[in-house]
PDB file of N, CA and C in Angstrom:
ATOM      1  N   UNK A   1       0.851  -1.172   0.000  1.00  0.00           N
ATOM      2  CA  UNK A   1       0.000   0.000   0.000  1.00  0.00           C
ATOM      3  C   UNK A   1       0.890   1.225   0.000  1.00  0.00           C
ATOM      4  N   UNK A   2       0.937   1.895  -1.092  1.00  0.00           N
ATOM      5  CA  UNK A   2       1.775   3.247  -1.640  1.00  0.00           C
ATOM      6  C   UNK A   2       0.899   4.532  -0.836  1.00  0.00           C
ATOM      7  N   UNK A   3       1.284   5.125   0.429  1.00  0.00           N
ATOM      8  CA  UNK A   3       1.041   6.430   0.907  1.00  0.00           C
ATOM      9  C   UNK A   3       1.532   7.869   0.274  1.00  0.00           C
ATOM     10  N   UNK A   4       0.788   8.446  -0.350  1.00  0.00           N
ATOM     11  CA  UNK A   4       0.742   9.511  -0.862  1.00  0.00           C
ATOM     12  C   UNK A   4       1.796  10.605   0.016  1.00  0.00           C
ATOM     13  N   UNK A   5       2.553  11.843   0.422  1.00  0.00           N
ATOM     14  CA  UNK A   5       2.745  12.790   1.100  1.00  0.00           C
ATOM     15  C   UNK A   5       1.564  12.916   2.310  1.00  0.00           C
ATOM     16  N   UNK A   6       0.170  13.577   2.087  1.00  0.00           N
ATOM     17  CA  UNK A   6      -0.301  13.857   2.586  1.00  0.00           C
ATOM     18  C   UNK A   6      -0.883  12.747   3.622  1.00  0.00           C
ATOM     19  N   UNK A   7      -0.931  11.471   3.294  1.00  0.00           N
ATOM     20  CA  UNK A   7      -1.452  10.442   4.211  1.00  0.00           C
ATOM     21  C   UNK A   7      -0.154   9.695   5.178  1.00  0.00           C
ATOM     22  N   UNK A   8       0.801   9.962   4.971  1.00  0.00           N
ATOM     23  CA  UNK A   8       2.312   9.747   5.776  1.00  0.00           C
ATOM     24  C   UNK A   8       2.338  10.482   6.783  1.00  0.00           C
ATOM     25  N   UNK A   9       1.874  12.047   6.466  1.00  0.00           N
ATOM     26  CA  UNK A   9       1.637  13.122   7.325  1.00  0.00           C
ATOM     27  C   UNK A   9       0.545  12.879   8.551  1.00  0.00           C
ATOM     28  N   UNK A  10      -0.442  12.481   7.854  1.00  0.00           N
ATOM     29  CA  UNK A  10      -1.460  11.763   8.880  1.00  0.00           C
ATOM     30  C   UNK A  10      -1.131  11.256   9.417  1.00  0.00           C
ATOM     31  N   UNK A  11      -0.371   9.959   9.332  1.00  0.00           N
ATOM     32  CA  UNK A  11       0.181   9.111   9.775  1.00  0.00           C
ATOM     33  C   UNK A  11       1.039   9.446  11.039  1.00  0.00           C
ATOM     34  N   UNK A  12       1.924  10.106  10.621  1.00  0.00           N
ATOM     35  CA  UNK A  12       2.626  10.966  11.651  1.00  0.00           C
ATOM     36  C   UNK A  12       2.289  11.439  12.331  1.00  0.00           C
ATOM     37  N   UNK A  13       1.276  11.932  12.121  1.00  0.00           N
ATOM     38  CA  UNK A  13       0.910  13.524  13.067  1.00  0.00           C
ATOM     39  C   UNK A  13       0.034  12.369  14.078  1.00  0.00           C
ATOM     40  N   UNK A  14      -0.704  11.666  13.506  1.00  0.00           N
ATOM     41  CA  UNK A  14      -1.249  10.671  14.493  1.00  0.00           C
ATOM     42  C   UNK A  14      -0.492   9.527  15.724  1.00  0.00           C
ATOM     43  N   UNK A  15       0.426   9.148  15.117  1.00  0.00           N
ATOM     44  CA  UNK A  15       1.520   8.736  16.615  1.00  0.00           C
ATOM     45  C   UNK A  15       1.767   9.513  17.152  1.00  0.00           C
ATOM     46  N   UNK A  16       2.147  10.859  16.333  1.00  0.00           N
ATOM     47  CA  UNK A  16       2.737  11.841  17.467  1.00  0.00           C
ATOM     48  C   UNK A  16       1.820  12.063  18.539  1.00  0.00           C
ATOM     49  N   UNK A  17       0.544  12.070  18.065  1.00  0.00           N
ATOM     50  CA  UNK A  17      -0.241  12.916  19.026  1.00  0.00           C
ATOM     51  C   UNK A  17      -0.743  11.774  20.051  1.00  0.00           C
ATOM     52  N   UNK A  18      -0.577  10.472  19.141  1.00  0.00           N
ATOM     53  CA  UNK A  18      -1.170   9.248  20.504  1.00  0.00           C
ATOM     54  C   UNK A  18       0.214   9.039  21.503  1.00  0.00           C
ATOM     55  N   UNK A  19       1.177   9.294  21.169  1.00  0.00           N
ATOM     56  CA  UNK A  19       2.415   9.087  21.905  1.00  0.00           C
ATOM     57  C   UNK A  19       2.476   9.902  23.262  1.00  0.00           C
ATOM     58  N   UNK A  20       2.301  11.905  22.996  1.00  0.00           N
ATOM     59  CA  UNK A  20       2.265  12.642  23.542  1.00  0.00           C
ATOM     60  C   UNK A  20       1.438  12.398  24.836  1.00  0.00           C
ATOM     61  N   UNK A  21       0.104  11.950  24.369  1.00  0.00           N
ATOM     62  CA  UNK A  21      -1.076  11.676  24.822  1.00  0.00           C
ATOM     63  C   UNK A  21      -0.960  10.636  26.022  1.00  0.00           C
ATOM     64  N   UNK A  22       0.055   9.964  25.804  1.00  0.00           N
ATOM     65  CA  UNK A  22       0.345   8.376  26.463  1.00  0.00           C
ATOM     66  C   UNK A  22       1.239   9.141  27.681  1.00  0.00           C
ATOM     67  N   UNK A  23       2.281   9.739  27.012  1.00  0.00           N
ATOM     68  CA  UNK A  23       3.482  10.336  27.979  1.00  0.00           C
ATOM     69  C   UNK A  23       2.844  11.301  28.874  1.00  0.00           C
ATOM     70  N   UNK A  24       1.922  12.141  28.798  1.00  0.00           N
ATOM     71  CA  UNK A  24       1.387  13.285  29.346  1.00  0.00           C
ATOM     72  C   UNK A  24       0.767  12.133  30.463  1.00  0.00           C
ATOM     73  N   UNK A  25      -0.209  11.559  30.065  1.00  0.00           N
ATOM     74  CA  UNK A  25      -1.436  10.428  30.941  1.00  0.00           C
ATOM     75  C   UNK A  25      -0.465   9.777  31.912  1.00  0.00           C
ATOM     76  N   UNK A  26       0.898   8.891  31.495  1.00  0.00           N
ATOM     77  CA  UNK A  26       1.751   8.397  32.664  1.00  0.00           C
ATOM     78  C   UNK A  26       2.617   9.250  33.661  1.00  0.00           C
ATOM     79  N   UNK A  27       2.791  10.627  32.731  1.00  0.00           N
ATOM     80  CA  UNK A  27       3.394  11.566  33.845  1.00  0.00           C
ATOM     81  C   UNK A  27       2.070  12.350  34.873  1.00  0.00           C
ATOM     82  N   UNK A  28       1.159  12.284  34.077  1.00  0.00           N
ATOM     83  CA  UNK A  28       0.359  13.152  35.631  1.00  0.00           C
ATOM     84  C   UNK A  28       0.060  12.170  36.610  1.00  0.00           C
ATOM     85  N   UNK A  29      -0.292  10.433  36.618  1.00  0.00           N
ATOM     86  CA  UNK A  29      -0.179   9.563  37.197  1.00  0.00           C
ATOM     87  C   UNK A  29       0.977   8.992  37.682  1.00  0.00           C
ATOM     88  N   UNK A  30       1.948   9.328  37.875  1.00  0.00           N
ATOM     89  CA  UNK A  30       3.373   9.056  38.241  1.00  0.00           C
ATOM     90  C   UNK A  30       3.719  10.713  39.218  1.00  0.00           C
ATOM     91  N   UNK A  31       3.338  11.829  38.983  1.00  0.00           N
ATOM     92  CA  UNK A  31       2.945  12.886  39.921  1.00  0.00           C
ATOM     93  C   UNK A  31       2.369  12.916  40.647  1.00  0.00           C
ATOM     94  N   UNK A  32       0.697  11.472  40.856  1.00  0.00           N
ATOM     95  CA  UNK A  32      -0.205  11.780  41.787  1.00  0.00           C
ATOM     96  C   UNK A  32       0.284  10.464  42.615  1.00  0.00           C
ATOM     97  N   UNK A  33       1.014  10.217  42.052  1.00  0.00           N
ATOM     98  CA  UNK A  33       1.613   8.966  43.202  1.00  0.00           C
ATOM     99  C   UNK A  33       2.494   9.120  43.919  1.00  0.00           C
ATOM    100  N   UNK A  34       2.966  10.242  43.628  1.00  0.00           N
ATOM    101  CA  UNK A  34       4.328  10.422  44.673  1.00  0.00           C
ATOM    102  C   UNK A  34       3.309  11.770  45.313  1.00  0.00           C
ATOM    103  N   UNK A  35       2.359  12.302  45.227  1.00  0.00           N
ATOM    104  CA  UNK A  35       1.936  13.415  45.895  1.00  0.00           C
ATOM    105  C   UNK A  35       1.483  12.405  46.981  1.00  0.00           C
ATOM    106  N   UNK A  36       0.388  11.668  46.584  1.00  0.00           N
ATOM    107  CA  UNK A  36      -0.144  10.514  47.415  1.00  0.00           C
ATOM    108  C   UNK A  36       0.628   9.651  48.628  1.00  0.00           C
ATOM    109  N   UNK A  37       1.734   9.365  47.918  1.00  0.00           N
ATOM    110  CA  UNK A  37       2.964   8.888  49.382  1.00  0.00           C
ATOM    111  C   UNK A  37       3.329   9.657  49.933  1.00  0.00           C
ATOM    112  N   UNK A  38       3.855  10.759  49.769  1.00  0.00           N
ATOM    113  CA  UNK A  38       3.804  12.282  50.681  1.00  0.00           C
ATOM    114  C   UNK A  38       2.773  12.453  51.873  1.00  0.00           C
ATOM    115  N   UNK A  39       1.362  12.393  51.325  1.00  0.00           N
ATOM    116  CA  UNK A  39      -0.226  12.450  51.905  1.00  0.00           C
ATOM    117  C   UNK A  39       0.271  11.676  53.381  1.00  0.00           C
ATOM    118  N   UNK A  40       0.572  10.174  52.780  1.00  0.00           N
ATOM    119  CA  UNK A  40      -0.200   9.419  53.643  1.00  0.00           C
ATOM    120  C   UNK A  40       1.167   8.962  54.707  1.00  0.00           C
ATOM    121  N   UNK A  41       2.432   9.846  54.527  1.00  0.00           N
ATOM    122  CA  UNK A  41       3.262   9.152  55.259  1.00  0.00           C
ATOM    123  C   UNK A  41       2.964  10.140  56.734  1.00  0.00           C
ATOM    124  N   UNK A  42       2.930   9.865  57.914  1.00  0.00           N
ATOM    125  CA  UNK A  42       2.422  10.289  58.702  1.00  0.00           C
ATOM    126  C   UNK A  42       3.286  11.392  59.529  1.00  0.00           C
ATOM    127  N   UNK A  43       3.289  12.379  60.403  1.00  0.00           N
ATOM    128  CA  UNK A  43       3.878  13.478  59.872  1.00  0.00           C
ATOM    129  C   UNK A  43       4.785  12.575  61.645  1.00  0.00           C
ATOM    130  N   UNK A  44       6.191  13.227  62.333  1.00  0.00           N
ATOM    131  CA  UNK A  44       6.730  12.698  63.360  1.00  0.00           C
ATOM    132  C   UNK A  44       5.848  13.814  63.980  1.00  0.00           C
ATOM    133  N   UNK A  45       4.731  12.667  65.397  1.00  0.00           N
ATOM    134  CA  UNK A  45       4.942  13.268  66.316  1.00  0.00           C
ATOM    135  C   UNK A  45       5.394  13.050  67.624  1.00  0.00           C
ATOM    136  N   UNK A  46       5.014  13.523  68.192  1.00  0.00           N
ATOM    137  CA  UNK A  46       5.398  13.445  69.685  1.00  0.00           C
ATOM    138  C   UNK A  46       4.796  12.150  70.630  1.00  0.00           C
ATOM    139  N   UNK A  47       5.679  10.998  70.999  1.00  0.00           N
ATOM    140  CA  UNK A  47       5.118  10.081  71.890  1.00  0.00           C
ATOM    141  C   UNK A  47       3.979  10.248  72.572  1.00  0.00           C
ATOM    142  N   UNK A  48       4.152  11.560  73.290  1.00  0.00           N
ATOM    143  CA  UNK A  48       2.955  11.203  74.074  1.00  0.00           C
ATOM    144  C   UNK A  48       1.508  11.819  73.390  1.00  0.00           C
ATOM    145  N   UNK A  49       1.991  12.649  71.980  1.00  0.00           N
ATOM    146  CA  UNK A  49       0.903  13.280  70.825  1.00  0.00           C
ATOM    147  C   UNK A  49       0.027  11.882  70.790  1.00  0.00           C
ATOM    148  N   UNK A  50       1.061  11.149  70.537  1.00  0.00           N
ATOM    149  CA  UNK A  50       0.863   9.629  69.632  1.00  0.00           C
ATOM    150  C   UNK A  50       0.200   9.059  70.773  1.00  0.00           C
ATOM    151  N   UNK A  51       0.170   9.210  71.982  1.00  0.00           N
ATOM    152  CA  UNK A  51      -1.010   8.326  72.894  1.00  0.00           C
ATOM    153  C   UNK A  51      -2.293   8.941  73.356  1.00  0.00           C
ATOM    154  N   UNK A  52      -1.966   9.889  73.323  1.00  0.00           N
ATOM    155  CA  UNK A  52      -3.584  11.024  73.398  1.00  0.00           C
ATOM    156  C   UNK A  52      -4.223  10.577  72.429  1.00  0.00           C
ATOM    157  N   UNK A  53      -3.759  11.073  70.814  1.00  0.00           N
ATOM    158  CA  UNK A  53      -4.160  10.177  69.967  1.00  0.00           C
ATOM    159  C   UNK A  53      -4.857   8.934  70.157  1.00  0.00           C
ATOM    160  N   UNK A  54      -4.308   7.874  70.378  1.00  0.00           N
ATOM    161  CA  UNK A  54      -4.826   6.528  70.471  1.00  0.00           C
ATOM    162  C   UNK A  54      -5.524   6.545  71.747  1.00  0.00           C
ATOM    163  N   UNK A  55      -5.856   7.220  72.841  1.00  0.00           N
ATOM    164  CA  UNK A  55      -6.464   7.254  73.851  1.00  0.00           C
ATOM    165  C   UNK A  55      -7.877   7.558  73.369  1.00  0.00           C
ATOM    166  N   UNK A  56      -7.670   8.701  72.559  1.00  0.00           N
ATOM    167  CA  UNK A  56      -9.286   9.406  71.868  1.00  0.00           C
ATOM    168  C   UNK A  56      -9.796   8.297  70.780  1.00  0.00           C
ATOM    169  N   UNK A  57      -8.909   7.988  69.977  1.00  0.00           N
ATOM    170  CA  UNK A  57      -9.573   6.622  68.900  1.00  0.00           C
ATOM    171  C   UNK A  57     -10.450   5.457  70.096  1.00  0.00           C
ATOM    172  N   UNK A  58      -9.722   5.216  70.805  1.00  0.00           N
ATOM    173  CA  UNK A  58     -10.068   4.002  71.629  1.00  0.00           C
ATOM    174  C   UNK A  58     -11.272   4.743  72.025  1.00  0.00           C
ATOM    175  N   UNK A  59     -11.326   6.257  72.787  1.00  0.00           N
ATOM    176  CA  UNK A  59     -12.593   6.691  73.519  1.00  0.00           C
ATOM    177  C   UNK A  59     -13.924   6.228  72.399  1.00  0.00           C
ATOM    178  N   UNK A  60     -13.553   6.809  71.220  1.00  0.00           N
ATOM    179  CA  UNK A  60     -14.514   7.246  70.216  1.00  0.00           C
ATOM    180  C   UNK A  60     -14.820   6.121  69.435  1.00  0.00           C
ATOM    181  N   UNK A  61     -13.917   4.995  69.337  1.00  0.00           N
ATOM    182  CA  UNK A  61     -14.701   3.663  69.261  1.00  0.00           C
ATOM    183  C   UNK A  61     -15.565   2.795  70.315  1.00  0.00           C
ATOM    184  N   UNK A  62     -15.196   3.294  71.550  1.00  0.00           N
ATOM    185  CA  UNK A  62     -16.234   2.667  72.813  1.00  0.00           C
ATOM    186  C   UNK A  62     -17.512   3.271  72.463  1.00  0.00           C
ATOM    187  N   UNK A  63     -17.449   4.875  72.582  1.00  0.00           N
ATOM    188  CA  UNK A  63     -18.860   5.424  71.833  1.00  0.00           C
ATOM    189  C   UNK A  63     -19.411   4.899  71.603  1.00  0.00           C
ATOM    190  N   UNK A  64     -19.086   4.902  69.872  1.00  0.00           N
ATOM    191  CA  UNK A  64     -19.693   4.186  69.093  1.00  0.00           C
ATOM    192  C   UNK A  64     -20.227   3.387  68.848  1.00  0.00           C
ATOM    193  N   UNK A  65     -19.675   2.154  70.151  1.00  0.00           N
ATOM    194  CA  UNK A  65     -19.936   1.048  70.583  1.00  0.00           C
ATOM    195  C   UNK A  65     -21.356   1.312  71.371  1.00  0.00           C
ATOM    196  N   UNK A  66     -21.162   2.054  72.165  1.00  0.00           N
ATOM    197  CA  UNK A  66     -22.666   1.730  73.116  1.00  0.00           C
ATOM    198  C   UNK A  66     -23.641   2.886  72.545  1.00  0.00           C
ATOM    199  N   UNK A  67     -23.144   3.804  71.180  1.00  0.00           N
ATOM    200  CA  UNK A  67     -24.230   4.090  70.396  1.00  0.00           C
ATOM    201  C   UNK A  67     -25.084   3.244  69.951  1.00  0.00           C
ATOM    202  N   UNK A  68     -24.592   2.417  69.237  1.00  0.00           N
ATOM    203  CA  UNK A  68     -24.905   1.294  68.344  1.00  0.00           C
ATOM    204  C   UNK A  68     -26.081   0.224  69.645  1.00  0.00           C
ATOM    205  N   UNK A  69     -25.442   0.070  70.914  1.00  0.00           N
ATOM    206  CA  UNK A  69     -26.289  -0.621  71.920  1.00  0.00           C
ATOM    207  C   UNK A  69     -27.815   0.026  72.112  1.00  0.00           C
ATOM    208  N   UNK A  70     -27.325   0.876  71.822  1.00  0.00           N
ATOM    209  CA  UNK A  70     -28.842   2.075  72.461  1.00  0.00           C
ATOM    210  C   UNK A  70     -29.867   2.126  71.528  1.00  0.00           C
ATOM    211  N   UNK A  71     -29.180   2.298  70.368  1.00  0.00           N
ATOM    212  CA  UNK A  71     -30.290   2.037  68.804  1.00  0.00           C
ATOM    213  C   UNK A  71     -30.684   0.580  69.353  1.00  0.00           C
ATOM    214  N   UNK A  72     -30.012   0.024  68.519  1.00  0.00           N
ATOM    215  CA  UNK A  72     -30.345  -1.522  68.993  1.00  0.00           C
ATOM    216  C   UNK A  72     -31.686  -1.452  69.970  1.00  0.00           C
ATOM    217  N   UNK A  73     -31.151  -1.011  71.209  1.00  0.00           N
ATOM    218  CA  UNK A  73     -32.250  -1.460  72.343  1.00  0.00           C
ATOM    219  C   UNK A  73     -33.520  -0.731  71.808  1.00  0.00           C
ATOM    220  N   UNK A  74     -33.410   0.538  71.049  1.00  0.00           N
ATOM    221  CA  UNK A  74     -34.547   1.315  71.144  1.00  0.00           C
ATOM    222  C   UNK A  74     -35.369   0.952  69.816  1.00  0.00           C
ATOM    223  N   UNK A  75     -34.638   0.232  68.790  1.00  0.00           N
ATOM    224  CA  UNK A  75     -35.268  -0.487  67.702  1.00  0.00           C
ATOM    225  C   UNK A  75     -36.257  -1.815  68.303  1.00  0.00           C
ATOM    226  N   UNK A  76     -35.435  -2.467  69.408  1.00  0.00           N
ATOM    227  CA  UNK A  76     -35.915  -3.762  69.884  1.00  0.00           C
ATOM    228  C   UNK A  76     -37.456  -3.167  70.388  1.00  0.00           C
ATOM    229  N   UNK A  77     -37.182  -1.975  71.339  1.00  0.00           N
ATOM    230  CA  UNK A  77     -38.490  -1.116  72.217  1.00  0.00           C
ATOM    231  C   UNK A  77     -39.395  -1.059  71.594  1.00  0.00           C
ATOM    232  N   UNK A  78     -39.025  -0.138  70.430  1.00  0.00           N
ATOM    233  CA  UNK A  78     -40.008  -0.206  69.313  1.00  0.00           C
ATOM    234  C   UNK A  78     -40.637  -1.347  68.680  1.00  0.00           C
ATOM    235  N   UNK A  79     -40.350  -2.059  67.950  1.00  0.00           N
ATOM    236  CA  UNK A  79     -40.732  -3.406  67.507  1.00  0.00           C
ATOM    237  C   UNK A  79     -41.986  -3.945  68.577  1.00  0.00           C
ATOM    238  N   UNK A  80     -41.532  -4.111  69.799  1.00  0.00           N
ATOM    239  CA  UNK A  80     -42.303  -4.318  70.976  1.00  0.00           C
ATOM    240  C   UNK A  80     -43.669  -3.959  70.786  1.00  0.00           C
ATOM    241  N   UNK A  81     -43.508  -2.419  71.045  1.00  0.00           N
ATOM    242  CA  UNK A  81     -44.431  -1.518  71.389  1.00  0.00           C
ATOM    243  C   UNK A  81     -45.557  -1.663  70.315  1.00  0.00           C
ATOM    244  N   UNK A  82     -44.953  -1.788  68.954  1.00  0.00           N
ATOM    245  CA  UNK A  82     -45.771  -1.740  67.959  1.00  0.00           C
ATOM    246  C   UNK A  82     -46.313  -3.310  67.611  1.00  0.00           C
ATOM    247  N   UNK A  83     -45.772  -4.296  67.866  1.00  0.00           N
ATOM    248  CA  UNK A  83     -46.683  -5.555  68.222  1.00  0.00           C
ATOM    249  C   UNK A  83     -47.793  -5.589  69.029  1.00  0.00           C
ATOM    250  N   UNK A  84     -47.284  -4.689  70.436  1.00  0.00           N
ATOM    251  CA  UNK A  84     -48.558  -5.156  71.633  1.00  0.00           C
ATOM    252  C   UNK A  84     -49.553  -4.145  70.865  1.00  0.00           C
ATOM    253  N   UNK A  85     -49.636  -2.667  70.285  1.00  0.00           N
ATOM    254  CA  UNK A  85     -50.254  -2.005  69.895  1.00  0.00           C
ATOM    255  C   UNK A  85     -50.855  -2.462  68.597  1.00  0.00           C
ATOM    256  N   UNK A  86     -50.262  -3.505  68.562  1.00  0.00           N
ATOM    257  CA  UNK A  86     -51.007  -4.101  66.895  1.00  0.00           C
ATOM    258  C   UNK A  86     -52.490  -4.918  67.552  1.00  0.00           C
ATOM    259  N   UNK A  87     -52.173  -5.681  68.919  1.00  0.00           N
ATOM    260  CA  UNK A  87     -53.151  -6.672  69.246  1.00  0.00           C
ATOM    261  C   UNK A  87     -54.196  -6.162  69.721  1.00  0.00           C
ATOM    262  N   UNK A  88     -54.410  -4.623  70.145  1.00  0.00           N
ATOM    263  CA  UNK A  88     -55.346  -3.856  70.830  1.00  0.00           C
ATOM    264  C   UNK A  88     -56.198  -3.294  69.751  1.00  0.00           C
ATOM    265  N   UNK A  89     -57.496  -3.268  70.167  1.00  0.00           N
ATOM    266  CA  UNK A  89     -58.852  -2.249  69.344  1.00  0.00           C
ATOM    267  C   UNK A  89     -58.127  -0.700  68.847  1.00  0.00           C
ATOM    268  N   UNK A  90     -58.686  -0.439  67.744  1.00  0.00           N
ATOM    269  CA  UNK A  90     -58.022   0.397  66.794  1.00  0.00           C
ATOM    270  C   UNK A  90     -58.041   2.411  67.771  1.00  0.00           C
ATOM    271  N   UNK A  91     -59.147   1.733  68.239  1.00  0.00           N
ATOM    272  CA  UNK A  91     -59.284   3.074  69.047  1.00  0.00           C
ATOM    273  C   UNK A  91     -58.403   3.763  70.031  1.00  0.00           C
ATOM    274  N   UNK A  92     -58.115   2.733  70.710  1.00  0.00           N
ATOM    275  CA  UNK A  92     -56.605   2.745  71.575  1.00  0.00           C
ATOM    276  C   UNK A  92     -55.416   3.627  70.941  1.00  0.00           C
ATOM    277  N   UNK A  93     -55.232   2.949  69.986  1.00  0.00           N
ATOM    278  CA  UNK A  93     -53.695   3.298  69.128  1.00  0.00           C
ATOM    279  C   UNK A  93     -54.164   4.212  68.277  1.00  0.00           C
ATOM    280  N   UNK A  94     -55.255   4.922  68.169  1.00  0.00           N
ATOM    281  CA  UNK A  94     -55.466   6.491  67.512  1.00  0.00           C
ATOM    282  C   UNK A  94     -55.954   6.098  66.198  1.00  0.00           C
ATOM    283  N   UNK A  95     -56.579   4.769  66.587  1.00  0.00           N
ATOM    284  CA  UNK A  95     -57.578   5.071  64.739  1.00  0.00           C
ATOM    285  C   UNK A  95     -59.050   5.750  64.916  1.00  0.00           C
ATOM    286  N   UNK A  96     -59.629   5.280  63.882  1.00  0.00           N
ATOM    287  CA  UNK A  96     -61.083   5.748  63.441  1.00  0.00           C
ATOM    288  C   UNK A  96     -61.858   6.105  65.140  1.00  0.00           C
ATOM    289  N   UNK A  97     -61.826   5.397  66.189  1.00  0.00           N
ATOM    290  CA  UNK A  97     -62.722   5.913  67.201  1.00  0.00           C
ATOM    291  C   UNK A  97     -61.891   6.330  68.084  1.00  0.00           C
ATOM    292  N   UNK A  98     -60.731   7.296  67.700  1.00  0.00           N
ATOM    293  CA  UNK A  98     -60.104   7.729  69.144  1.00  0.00           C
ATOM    294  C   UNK A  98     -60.646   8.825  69.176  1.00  0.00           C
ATOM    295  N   UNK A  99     -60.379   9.664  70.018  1.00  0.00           N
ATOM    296  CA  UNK A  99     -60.914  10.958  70.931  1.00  0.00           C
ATOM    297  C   UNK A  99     -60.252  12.044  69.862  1.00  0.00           C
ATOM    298  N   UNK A 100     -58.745  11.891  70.075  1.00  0.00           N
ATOM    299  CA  UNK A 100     -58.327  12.858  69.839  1.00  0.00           C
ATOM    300  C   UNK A 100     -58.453  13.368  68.689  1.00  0.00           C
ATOM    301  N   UNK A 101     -58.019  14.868  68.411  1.00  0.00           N
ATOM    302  CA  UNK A 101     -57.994  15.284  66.875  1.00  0.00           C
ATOM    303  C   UNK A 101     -56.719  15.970  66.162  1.00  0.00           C
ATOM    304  N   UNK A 102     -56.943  15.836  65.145  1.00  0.00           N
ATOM    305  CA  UNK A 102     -55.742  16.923  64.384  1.00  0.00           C
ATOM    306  C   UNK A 102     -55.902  18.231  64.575  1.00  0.00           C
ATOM    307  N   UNK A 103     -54.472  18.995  64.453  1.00  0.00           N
ATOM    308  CA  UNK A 103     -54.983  20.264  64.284  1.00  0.00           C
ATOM    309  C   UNK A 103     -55.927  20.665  62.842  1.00  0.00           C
ATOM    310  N   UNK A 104     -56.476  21.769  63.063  1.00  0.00           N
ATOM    311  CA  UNK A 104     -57.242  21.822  61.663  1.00  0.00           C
ATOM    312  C   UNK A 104     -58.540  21.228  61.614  1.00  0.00           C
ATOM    313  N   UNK A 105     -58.954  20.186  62.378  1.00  0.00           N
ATOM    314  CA  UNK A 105     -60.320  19.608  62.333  1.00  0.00           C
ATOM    315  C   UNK A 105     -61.171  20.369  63.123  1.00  0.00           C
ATOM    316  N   UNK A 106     -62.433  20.192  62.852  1.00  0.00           N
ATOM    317  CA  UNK A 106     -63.446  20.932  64.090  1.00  0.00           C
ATOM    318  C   UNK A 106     -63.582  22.662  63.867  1.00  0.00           C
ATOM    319  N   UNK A 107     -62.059  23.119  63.198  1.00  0.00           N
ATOM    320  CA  UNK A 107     -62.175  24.107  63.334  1.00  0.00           C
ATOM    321  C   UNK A 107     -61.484  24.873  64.345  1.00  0.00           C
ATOM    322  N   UNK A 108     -61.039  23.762  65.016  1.00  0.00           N
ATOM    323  CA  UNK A 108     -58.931  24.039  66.123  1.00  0.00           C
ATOM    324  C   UNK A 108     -58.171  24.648  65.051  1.00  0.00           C
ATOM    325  N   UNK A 109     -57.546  25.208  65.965  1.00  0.00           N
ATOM    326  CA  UNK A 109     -56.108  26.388  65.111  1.00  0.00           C
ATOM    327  C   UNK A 109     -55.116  25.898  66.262  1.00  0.00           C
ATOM    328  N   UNK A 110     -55.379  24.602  66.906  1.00  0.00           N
ATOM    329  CA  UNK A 110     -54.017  23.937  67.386  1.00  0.00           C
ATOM    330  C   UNK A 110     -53.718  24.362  68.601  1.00  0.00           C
ATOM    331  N   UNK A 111     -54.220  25.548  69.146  1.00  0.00           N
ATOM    332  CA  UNK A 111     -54.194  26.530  70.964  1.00  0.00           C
ATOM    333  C   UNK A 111     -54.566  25.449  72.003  1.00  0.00           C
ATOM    334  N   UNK A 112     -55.742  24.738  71.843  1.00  0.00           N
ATOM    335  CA  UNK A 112     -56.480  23.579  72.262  1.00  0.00           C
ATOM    336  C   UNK A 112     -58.173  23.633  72.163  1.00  0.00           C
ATOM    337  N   UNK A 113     -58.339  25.176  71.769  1.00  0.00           N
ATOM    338  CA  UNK A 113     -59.772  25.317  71.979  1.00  0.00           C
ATOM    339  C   UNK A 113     -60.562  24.876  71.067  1.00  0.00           C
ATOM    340  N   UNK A 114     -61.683  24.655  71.019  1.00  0.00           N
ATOM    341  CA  UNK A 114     -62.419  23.809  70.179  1.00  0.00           C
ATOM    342  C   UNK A 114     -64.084  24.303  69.752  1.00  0.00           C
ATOM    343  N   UNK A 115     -64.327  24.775  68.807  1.00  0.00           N
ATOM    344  CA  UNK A 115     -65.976  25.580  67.815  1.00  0.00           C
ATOM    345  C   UNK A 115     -66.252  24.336  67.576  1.00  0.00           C
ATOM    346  N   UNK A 116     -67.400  24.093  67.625  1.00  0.00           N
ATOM    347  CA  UNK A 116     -68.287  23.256  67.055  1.00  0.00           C
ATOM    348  C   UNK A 116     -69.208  24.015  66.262  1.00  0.00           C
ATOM    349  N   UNK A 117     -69.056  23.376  64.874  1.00  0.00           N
ATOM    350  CA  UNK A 117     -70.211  24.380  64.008  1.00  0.00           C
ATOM    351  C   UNK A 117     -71.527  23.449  64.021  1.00  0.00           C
TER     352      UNK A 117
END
């Protein structure tokens, strides 16, 4: 296959530019990797920096710990509550024959007082 001038040129100009393209792409990734080991190497501190430190991690994972207990318990509460309230007459648990009302019904503006039209 005989390439003309102008299609050699193509040719060219097209490695060049996939080459460039390649070299540019491995150098900004070969820049963010050494920025990145920089990041993460940890800076010198002070022994006893370094146990305060790990004193507060340890605090703030116990937390977390008896956060997590308290949901728990108050998910379990719930669950409960809404079983025994499942087995009772609808009126109880605020359906169709309970007492109470919304604001807005009757003609309440929510104060507590109550028009009957």
């Amino acid at each position: 296959m005989l390439l003309n001038d102008a299609g050699q040129a193509i040719v060219a100009l097209g490695v060049c530019a996939t080459v460039a393209t390649a070299v540019v792409t491995f150098g900004r990734a070969y820049v963010r990797g050494i920025e990145a080991q920089k990041k993460t190497s940890q800076p010198d501190l002070a022994p006893d920096v370094q146990d305060r430190m790990l004193r507060i991690e340890q605090a703030v994972d116990a937390i977390a710990i008896e956060v997590e207990r308290m949901s728990e318990g108050q998910r379990f509460t719930t669950r409960l509550l809404a079983e025994r309230l499942g087995d009772q007459p609808r009126g109880i648990a605020g359906g169709p024959g309970a007492s109470s009302t919304r604001s807005g019904e009757h003609g309440t503006n929510g104060s507590g007082g109550s028009h009957d039209r």
